[in-house]
PDB file of N, CA and C in Angstrom:
ATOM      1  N   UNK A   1       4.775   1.094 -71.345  1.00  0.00           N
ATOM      2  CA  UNK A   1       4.069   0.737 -70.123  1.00  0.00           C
ATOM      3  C   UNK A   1       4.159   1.910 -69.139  1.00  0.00           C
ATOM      4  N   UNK A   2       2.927   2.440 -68.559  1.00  0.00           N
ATOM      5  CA  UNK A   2       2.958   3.503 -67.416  1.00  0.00           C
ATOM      6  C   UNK A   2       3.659   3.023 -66.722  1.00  0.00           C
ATOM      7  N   UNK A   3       4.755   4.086 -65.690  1.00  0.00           N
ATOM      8  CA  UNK A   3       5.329   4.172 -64.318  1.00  0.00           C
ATOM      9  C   UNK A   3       4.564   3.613 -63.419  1.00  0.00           C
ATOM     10  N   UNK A   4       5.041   2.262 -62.639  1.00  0.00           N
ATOM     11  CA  UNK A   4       4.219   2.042 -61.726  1.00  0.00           C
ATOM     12  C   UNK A   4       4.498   2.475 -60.367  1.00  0.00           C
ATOM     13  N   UNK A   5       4.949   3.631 -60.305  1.00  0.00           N
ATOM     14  CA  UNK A   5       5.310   4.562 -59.024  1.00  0.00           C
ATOM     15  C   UNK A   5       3.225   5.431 -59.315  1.00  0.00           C
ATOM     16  N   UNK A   6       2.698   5.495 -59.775  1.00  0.00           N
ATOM     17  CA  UNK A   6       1.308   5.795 -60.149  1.00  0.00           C
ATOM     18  C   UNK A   6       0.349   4.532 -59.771  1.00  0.00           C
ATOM     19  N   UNK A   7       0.798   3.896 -59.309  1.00  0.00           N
ATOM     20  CA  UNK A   7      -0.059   2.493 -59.066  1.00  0.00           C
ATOM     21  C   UNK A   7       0.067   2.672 -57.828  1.00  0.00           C
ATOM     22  N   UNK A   8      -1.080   1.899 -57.048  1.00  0.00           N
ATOM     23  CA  UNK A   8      -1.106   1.012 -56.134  1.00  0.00           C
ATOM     24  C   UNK A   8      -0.374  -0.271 -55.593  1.00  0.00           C
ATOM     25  N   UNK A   9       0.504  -0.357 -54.781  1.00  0.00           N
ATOM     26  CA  UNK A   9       1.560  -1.898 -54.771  1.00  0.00           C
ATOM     27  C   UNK A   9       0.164  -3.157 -54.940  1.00  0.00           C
ATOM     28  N   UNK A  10      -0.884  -3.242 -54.610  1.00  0.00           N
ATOM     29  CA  UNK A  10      -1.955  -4.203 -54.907  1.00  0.00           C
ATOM     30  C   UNK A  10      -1.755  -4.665 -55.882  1.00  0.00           C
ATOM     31  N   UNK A  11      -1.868  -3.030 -56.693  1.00  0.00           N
ATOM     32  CA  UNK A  11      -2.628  -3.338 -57.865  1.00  0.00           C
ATOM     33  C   UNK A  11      -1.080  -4.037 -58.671  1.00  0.00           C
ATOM     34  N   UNK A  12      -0.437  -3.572 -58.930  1.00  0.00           N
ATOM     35  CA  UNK A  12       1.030  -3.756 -59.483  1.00  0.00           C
ATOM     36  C   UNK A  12       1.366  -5.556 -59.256  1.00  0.00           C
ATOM     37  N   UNK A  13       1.374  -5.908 -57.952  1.00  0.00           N
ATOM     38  CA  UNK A  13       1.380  -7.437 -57.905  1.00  0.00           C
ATOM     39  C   UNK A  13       0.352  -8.021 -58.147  1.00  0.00           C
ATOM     40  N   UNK A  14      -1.190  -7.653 -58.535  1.00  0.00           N
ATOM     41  CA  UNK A  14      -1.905  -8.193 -59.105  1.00  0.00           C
ATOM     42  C   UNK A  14      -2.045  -8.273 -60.395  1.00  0.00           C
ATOM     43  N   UNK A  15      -1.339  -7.294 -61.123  1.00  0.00           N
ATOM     44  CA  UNK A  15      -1.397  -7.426 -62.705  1.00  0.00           C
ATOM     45  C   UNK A  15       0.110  -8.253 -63.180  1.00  0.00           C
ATOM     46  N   UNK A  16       0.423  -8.632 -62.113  1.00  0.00           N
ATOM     47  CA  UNK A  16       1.923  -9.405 -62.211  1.00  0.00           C
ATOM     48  C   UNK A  16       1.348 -10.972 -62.097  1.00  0.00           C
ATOM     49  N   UNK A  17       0.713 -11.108 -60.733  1.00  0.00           N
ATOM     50  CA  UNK A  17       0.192 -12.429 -60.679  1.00  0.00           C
ATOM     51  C   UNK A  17      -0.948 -12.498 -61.825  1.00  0.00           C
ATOM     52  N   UNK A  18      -1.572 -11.772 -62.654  1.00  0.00           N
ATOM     53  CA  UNK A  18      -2.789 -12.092 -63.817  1.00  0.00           C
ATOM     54  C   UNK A  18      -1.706 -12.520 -65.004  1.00  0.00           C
ATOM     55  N   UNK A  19      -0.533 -11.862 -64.948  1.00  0.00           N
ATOM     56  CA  UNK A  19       0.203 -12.036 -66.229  1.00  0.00           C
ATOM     57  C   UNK A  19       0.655 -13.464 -66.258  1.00  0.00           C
ATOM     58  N   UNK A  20       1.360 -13.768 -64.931  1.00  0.00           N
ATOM     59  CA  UNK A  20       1.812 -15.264 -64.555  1.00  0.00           C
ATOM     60  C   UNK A  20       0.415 -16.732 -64.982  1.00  0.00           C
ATOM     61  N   UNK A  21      -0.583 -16.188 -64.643  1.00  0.00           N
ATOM     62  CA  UNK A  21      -1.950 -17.169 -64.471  1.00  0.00           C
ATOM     63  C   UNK A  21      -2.133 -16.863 -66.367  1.00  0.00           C
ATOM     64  N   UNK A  22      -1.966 -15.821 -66.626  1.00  0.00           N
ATOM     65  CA  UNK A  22      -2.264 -16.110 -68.385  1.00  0.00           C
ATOM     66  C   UNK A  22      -1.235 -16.810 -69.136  1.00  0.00           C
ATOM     67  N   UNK A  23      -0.245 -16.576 -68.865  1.00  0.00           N
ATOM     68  CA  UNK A  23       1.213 -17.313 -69.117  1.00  0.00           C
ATOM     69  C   UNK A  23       1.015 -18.595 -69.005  1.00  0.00           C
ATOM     70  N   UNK A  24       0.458 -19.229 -68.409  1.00  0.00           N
ATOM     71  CA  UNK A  24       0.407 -20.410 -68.129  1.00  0.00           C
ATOM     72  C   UNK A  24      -1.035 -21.079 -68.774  1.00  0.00           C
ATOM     73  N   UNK A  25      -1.911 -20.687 -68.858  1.00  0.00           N
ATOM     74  CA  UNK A  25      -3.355 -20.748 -69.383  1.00  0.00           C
ATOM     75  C   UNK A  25      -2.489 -20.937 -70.710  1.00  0.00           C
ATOM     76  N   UNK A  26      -1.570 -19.564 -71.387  1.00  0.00           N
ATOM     77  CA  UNK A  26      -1.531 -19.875 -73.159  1.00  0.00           C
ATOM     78  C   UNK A  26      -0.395 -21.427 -73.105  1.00  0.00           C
ATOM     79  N   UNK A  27       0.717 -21.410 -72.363  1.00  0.00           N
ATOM     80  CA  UNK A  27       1.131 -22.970 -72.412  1.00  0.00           C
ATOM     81  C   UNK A  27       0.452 -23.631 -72.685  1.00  0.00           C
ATOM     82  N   UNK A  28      -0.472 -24.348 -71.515  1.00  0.00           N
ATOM     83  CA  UNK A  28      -1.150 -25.492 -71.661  1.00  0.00           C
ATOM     84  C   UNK A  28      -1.745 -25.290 -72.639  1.00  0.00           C
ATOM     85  N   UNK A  29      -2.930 -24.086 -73.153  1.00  0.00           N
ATOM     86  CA  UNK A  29      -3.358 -24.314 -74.492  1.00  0.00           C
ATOM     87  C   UNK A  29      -2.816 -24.773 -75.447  1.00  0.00           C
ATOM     88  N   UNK A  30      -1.178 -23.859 -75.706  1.00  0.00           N
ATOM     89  CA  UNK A  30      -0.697 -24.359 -77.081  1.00  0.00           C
ATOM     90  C   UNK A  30      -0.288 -25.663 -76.945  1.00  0.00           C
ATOM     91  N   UNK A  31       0.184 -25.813 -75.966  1.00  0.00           N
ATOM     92  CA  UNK A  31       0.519 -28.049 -76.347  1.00  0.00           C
ATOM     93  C   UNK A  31      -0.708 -28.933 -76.232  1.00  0.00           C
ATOM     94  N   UNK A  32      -1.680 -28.158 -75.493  1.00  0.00           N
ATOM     95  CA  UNK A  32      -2.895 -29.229 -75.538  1.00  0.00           C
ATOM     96  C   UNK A  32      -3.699 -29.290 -77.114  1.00  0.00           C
ATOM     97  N   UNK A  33      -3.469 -28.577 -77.582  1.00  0.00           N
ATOM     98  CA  UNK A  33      -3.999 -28.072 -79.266  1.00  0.00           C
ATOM     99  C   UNK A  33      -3.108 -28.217 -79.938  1.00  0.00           C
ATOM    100  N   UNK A  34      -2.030 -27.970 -79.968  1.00  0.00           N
ATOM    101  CA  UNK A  34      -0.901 -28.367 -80.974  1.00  0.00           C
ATOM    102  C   UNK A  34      -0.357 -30.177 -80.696  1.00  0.00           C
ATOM    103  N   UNK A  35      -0.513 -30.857 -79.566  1.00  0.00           N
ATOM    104  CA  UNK A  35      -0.116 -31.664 -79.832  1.00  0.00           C
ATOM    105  C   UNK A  35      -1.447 -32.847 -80.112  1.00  0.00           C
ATOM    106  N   UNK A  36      -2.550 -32.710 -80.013  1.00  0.00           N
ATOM    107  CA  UNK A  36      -3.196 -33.315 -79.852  1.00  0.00           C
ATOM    108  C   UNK A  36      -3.635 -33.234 -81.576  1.00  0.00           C
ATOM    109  N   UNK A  37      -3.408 -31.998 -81.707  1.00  0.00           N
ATOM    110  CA  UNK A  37      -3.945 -31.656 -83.688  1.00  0.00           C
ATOM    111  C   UNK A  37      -2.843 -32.506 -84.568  1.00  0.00           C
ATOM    112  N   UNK A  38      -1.806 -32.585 -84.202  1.00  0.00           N
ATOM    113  CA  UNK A  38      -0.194 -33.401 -84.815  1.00  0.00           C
ATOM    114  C   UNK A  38      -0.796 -34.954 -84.627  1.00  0.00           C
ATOM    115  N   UNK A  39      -1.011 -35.416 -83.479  1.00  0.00           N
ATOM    116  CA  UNK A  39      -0.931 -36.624 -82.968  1.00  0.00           C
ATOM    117  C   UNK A  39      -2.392 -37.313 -83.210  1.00  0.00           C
ATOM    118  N   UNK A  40      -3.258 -36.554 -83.114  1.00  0.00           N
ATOM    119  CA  UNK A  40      -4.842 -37.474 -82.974  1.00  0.00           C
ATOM    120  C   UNK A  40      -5.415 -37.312 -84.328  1.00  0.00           C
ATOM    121  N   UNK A  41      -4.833 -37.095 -84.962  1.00  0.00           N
ATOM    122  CA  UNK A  41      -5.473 -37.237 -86.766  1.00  0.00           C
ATOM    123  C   UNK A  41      -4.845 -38.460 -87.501  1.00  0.00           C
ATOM    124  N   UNK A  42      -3.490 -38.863 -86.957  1.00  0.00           N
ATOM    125  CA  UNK A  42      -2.968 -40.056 -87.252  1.00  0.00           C
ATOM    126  C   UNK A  42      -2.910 -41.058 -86.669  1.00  0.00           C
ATOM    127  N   UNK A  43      -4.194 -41.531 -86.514  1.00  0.00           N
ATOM    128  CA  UNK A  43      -4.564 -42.563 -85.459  1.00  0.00           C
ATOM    129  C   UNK A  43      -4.406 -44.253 -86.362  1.00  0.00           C
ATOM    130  N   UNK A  44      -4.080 -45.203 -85.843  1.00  0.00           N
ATOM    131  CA  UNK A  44      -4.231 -46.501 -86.212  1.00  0.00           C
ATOM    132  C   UNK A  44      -4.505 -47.110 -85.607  1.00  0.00           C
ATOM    133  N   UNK A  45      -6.021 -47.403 -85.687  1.00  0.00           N
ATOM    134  CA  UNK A  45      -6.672 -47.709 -84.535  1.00  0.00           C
ATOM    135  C   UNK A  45      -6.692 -50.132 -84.572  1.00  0.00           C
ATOM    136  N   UNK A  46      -6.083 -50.013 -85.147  1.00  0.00           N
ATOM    137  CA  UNK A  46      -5.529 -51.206 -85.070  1.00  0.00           C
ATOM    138  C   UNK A  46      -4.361 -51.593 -84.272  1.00  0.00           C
ATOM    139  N   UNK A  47      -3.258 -50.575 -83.877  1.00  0.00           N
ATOM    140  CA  UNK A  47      -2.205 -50.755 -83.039  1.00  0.00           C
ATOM    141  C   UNK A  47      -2.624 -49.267 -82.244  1.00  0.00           C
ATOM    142  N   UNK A  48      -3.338 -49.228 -81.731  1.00  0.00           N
ATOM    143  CA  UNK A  48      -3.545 -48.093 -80.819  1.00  0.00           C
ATOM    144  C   UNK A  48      -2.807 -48.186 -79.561  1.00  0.00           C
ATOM    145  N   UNK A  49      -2.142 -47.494 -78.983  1.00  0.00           N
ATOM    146  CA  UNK A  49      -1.574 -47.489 -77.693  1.00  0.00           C
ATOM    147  C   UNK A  49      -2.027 -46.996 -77.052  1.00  0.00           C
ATOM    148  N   UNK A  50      -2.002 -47.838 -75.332  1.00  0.00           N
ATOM    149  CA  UNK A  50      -3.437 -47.054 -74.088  1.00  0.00           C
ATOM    150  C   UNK A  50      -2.013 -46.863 -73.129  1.00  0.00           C
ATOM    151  N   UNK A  51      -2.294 -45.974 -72.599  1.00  0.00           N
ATOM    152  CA  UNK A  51      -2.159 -45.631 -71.164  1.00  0.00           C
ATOM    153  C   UNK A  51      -2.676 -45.038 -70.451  1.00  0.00           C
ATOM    154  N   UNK A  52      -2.874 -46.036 -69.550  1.00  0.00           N
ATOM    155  CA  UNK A  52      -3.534 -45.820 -68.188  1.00  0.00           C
ATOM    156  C   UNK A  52      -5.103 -45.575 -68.478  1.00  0.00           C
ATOM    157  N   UNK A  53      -5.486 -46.127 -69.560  1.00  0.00           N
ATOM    158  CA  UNK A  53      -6.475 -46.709 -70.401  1.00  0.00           C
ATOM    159  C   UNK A  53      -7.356 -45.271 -71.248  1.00  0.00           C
ATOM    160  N   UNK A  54      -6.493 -44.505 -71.625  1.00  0.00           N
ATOM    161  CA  UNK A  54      -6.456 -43.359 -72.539  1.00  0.00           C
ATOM    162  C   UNK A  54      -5.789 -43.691 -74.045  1.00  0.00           C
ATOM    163  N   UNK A  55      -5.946 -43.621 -74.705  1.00  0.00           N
ATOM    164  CA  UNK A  55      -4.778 -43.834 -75.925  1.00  0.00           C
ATOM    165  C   UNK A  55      -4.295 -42.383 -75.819  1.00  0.00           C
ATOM    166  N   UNK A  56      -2.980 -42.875 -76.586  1.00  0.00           N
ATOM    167  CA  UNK A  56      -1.384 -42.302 -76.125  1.00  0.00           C
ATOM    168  C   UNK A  56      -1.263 -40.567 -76.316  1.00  0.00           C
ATOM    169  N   UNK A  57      -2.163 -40.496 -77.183  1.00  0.00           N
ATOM    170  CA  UNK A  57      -2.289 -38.941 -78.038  1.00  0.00           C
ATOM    171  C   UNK A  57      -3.272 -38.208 -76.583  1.00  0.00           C
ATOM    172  N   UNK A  58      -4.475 -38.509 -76.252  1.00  0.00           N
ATOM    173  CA  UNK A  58      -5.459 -38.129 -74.991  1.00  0.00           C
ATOM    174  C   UNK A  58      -4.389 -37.767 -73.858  1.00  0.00           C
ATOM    175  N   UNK A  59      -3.893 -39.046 -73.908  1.00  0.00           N
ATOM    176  CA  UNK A  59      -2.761 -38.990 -72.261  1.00  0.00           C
ATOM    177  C   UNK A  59      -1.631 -37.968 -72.406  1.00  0.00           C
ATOM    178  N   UNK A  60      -0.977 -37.577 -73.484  1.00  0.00           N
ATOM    179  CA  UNK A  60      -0.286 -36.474 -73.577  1.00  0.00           C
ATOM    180  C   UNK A  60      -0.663 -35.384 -73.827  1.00  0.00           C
ATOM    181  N   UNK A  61      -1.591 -35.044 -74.414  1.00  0.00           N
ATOM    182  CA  UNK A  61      -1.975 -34.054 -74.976  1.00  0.00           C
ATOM    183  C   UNK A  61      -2.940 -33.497 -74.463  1.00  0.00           C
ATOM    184  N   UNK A  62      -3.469 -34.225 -73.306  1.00  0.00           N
ATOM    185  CA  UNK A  62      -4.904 -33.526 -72.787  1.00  0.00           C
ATOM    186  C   UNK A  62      -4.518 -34.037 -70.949  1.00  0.00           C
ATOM    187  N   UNK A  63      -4.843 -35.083 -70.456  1.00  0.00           N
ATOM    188  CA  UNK A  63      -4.199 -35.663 -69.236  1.00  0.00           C
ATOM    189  C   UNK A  63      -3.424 -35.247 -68.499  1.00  0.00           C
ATOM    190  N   UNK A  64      -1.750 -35.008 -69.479  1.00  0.00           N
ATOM    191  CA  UNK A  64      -1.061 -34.268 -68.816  1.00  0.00           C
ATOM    192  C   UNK A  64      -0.389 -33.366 -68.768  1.00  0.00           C
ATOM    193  N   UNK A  65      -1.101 -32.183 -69.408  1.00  0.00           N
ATOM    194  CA  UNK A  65      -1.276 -30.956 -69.543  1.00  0.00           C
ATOM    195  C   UNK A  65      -2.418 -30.616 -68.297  1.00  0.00           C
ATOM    196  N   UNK A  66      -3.010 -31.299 -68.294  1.00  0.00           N
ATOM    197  CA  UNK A  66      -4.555 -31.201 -66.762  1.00  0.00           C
ATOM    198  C   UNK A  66      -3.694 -31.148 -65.937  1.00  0.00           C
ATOM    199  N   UNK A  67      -3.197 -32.029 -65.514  1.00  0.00           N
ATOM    200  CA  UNK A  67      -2.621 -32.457 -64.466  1.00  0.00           C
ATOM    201  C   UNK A  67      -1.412 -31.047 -63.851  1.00  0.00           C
ATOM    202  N   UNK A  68      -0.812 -31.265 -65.026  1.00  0.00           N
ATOM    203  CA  UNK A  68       0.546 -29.955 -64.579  1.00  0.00           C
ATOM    204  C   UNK A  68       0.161 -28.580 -64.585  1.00  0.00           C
ATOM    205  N   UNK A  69      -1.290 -28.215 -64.962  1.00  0.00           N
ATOM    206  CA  UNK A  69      -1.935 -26.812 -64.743  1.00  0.00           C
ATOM    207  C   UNK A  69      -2.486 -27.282 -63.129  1.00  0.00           C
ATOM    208  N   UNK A  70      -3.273 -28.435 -62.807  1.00  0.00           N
ATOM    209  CA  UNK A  70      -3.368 -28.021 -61.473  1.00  0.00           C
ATOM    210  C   UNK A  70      -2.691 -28.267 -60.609  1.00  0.00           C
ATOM    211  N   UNK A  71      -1.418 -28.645 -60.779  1.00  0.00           N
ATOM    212  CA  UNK A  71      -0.291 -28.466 -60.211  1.00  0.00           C
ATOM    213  C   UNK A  71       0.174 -27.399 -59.649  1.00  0.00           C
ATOM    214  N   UNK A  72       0.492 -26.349 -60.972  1.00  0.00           N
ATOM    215  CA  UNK A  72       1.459 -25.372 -61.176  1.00  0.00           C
ATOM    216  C   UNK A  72       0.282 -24.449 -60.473  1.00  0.00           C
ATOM    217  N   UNK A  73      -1.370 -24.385 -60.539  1.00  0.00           N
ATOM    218  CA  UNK A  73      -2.337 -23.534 -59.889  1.00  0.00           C
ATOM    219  C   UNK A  73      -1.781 -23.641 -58.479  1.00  0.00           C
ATOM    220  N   UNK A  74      -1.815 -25.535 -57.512  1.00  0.00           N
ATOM    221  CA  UNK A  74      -1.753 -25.060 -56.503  1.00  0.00           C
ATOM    222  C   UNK A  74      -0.666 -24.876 -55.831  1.00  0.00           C
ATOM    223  N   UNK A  75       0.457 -24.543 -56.588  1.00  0.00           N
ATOM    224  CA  UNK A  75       1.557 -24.066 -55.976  1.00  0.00           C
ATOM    225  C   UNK A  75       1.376 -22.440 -56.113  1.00  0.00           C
ATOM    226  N   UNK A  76       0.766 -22.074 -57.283  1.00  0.00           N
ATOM    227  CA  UNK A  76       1.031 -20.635 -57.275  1.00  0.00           C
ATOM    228  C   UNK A  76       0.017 -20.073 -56.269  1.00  0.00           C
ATOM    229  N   UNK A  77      -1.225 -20.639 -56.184  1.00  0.00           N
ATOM    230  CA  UNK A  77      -1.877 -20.441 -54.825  1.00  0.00           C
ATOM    231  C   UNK A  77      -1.261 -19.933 -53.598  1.00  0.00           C
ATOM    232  N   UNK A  78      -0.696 -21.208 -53.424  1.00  0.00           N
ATOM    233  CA  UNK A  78       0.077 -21.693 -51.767  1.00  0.00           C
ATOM    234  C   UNK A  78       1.427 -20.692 -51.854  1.00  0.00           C
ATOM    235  N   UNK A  79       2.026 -21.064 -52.859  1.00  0.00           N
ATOM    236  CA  UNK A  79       3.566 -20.085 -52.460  1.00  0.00           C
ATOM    237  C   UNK A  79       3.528 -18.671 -52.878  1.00  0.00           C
ATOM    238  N   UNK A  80       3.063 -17.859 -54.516  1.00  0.00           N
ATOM    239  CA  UNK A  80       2.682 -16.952 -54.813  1.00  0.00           C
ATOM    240  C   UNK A  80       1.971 -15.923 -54.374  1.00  0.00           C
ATOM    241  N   UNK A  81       0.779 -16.253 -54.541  1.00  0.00           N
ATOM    242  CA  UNK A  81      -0.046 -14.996 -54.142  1.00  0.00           C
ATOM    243  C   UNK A  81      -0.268 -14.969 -53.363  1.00  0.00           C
ATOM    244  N   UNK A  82      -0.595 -13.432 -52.885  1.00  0.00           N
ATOM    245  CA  UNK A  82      -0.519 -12.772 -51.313  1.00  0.00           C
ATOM    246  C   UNK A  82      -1.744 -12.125 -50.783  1.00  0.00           C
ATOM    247  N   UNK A  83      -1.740 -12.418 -50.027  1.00  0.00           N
ATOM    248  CA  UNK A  83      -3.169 -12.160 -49.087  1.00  0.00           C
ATOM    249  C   UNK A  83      -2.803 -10.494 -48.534  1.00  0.00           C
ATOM    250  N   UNK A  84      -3.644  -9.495 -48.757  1.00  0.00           N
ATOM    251  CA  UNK A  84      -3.289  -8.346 -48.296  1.00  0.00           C
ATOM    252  C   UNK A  84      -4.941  -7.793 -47.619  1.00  0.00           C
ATOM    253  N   UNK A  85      -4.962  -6.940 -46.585  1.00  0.00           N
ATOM    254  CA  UNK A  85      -5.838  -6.255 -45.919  1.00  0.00           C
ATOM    255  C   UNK A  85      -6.689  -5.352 -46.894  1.00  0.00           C
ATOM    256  N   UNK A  86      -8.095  -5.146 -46.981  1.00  0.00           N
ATOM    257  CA  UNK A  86      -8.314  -4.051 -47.984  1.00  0.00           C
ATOM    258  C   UNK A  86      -7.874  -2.671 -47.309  1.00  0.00           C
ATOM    259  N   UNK A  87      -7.753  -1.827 -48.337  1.00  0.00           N
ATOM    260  CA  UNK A  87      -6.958  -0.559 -47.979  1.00  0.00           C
ATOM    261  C   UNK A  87      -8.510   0.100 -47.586  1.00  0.00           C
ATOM    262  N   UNK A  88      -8.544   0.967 -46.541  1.00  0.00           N
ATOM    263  CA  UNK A  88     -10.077   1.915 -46.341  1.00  0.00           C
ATOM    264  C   UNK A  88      -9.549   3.239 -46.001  1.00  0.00           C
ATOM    265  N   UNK A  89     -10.458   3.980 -46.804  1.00  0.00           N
ATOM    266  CA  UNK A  89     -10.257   5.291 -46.710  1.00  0.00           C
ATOM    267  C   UNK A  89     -10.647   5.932 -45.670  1.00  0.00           C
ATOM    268  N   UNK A  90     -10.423   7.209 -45.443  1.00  0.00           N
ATOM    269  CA  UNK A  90     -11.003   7.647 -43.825  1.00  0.00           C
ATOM    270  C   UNK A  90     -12.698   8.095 -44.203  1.00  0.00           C
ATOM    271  N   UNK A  91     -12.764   7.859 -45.534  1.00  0.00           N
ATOM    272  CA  UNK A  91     -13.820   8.325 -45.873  1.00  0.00           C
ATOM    273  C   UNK A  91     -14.974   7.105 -45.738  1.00  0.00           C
ATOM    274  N   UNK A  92     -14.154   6.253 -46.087  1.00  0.00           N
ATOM    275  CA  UNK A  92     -14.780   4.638 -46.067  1.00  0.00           C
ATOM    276  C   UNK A  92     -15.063   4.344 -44.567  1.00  0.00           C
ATOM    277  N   UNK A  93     -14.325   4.490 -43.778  1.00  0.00           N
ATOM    278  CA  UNK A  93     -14.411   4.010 -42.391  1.00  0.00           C
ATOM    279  C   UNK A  93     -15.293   4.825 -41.721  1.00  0.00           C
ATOM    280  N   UNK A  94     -15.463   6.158 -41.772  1.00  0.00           N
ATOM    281  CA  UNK A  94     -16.899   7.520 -41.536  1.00  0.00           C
ATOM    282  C   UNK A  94     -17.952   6.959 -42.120  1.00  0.00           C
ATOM    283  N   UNK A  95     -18.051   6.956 -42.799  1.00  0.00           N
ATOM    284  CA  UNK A  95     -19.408   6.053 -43.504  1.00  0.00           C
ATOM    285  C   UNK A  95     -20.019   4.958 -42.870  1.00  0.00           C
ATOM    286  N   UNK A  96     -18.980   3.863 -42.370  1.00  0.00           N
ATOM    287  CA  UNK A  96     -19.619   3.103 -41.941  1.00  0.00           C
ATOM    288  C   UNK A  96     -19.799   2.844 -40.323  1.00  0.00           C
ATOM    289  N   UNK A  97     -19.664   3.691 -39.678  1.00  0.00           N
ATOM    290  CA  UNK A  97     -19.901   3.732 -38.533  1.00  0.00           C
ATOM    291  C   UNK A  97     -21.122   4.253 -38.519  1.00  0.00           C
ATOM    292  N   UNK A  98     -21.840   5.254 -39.375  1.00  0.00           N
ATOM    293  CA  UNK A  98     -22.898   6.156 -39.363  1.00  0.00           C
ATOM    294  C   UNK A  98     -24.122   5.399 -39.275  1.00  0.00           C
TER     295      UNK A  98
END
């Protein structure tokens, strides 16, 4: 991995917060696909179990996996990421006065 003394501090906590937001994207994927592929092929739909009027495999495997991604989004929103000024060059700021 390049020295990030060559970066931008932006850029550096933004490829930190993209890593965190993919990190979490591959979670929920793998249990929403792995448990739902285990669990929803062996269905008996004669003793089917509902919750919260989902059967049992939907509600774990899809429901609440939803739920704890937009959770975990709006915390990382609210507490995480950082609001910064755009940086302007003196070249940028000449320009637009013109």
């Amino acid at each position: 991995m390049p020295d990030t003394g060559t970066y931008l501090p932006s850029f550096v906590r933004a490829r930190k917060e993209a890593l965190w937001i993919l990190l979490s994207f591959a979670v929920c994927l793998v249990w929403t696909i792995g448990y739902s592929a285990l669990t929803g092929y062996e269905i008996d739909t004669e003793n089917l179990k509902l919750i919260l009027g989902f059967p049992s495999w939907v509600f774990w495997g899809v429901a609440i996996p939803w739920i704890v991604a937009t959770l975990f989004s709006i915390w990382f929103a609210m507490r995480v990421l950082e609001s910064e000024e755009a940086e302007v060059s003196d070249e940028d700021a000449g320009g637009a006065t013109q």
